[in-house]
Protein backbone atom coordinates (compact mmCIF):
# COMPACT_ATOMS: atom_id res chain seq x y z
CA UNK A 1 9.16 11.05 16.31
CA UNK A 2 7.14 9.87 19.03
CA UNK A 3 3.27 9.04 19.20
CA UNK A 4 0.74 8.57 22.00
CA UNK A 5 -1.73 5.95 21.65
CA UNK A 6 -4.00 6.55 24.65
CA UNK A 7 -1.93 7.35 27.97
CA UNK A 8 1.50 8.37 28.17
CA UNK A 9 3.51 5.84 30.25
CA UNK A 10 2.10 2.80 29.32
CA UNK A 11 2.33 0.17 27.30
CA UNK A 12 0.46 2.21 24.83
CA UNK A 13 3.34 4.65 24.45
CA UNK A 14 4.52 4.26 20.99
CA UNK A 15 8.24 5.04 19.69
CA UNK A 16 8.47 5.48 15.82
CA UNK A 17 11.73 5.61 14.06
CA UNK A 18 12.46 8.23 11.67
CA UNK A 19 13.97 6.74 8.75
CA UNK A 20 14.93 8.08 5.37
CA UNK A 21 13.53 5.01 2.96
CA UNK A 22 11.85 1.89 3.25
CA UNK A 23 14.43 0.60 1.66
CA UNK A 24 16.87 0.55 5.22
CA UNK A 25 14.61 -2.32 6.57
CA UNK A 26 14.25 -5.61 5.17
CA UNK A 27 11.33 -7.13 3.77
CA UNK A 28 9.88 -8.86 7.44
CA UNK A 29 10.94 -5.43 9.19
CA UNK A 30 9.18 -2.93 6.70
CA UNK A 31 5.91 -5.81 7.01
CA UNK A 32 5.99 -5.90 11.07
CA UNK A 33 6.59 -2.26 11.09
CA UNK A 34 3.28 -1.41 8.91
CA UNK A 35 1.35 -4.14 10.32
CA UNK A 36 1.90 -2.51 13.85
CA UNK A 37 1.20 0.91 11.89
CA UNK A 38 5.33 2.26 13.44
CA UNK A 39 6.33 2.56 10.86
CA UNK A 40 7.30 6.60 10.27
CA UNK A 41 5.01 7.95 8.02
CA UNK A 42 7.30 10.09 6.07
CA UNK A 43 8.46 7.03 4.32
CA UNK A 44 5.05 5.17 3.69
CA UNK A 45 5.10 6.73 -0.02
CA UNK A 46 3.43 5.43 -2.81
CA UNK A 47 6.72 3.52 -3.67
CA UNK A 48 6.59 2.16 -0.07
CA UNK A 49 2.84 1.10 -1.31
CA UNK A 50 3.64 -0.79 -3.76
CA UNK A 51 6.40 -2.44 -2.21
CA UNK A 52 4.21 -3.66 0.23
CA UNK A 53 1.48 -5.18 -2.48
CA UNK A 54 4.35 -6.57 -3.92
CA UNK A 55 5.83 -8.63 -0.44
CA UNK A 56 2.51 -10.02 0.54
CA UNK A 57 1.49 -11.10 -3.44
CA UNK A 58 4.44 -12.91 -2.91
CA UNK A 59 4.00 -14.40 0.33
CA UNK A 60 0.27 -15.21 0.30
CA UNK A 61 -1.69 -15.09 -3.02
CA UNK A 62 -3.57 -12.84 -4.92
CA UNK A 63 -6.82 -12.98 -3.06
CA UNK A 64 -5.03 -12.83 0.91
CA UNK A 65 -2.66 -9.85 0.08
CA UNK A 66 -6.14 -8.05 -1.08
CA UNK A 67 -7.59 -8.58 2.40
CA UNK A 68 -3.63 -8.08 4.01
CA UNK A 69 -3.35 -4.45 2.44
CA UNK A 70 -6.76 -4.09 3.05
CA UNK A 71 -6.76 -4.15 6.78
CA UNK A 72 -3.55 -2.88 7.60
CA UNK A 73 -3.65 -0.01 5.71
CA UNK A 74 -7.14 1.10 7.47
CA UNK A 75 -5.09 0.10 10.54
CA UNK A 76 -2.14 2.29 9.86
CA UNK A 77 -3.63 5.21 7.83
CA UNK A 78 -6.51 5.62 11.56
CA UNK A 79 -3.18 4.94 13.94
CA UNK A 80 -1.02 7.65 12.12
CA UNK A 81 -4.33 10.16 12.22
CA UNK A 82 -4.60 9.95 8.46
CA UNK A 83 -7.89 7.55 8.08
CA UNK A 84 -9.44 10.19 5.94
CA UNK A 85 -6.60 9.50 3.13
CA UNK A 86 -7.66 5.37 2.98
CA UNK A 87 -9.11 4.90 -0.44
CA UNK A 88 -10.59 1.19 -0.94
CA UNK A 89 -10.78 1.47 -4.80
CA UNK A 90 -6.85 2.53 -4.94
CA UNK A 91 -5.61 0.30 -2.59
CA UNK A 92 -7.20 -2.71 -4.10
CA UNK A 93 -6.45 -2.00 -8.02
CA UNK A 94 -2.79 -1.15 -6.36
CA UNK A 95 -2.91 -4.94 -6.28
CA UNK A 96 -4.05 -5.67 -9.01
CA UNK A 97 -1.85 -3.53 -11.29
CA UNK A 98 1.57 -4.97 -8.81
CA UNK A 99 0.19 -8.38 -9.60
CA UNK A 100 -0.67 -7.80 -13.62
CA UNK A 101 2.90 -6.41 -13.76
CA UNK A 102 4.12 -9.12 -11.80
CA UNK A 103 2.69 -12.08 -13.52
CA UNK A 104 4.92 -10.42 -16.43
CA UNK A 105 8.12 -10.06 -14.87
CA UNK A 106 10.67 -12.83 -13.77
CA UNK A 107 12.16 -10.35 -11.42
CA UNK A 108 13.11 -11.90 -7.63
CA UNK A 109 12.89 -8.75 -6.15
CA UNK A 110 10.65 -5.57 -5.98
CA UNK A 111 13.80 -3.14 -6.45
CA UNK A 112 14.72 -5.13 -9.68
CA UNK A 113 10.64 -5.19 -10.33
CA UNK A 114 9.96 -1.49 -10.10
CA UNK A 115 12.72 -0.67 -12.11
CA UNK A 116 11.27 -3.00 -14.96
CA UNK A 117 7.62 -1.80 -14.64
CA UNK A 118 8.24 1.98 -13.85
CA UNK A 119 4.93 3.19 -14.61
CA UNK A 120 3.83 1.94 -11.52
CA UNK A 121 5.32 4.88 -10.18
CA UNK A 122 5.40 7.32 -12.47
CA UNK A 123 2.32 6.68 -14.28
CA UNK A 124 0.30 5.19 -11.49
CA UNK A 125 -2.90 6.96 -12.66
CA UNK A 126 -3.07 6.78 -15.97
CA UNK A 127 -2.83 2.93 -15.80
CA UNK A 128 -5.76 3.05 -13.26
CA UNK A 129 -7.48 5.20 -15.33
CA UNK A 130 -7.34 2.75 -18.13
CA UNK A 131 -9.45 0.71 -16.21
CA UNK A 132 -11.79 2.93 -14.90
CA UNK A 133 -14.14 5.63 -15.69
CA UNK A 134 -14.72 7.35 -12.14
CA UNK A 135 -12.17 9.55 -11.03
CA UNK A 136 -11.57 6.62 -7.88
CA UNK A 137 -8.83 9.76 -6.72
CA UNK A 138 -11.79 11.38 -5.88
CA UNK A 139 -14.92 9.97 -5.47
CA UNK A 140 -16.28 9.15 -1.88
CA UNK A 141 -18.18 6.02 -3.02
CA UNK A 142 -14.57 4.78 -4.10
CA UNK A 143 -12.88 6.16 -1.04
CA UNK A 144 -15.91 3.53 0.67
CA UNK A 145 -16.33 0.79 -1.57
CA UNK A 146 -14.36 -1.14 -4.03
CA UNK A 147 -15.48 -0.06 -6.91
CA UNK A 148 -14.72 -2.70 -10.16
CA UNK A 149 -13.47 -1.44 -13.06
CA UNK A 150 -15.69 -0.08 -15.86
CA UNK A 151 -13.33 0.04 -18.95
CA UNK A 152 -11.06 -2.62 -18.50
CA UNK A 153 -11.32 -5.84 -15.99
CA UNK A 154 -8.44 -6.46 -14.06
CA UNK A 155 -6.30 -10.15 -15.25
């Protein structure tokens, strides 16, 4: 798949690789290829999501892999034409819930994580919904704005 960023023939001309999973690059390669928003959308799923809360909680710290995610997932989701999908209240208690989870687990790496705490893919919203009494899936103030949890604070 190719992409133009501004005028074809320049340095702006961006070449994505189609991929099937995440999962053929390595930690550093899936990071550099979402920070630089090539990386192909197709495989940017929620799995892919989570992975990537889970490599930057481990490289940098709660609080830094909020602002991380933060910003290059604005980056990527307005580079791959998809800024109206960005939701601020998700992608921050996505963070939260990898880090609760993670706290928990002595697993060394995020294949051997997800595999132990599942329902953070298969029951993604119901755990976010334990925390929170706005639909965040849907509300534009969410979308926006962080919004902290009503029901249950994050740990």
């Amino acid at each position: 798949m190719l992409r133009r960023k501004e005028n074809p023939g320049t340095a702006s001309f961006v070449h994505i690789v189609p991929m099937k999973s995440h999962y053929s690059l390595t930690d550093a390669q899936f990071e550099q290829q979402f920070a630089n928003a090539v990386l192909d959308p197709a495989v940017f799923t929620h799995e892919a999501h989570l992975r990537l809360a889970w490599n930057h909680l481990n490289q940098y710290g709660l609080e830094t892999a909020i602002e991380h995610v933060v910003q290059q997932l604005k980056h990527y989701t307005k580079a791959v034409g998809a800024a109206d999908k960005y939701n601020e209240t998700v992608t921050i208690a996505a963070v939260y819930a990898v880090q609760h989870f993670k706290i928990r687990s002595s697993s060394s790496d995020f294949v051997t994580f997800l595999s132990e705490n599942s329902q953070l893919k298969t029951n993604f919203k119901d755990l976010l919904n334990t925390h929170y009494q706005t639909n965040i899936f849907q509300s534009a103030h969410a979308k926006a704005t962080f919004l902290a949890p009503e029901l249950l604070p994050f740990d």
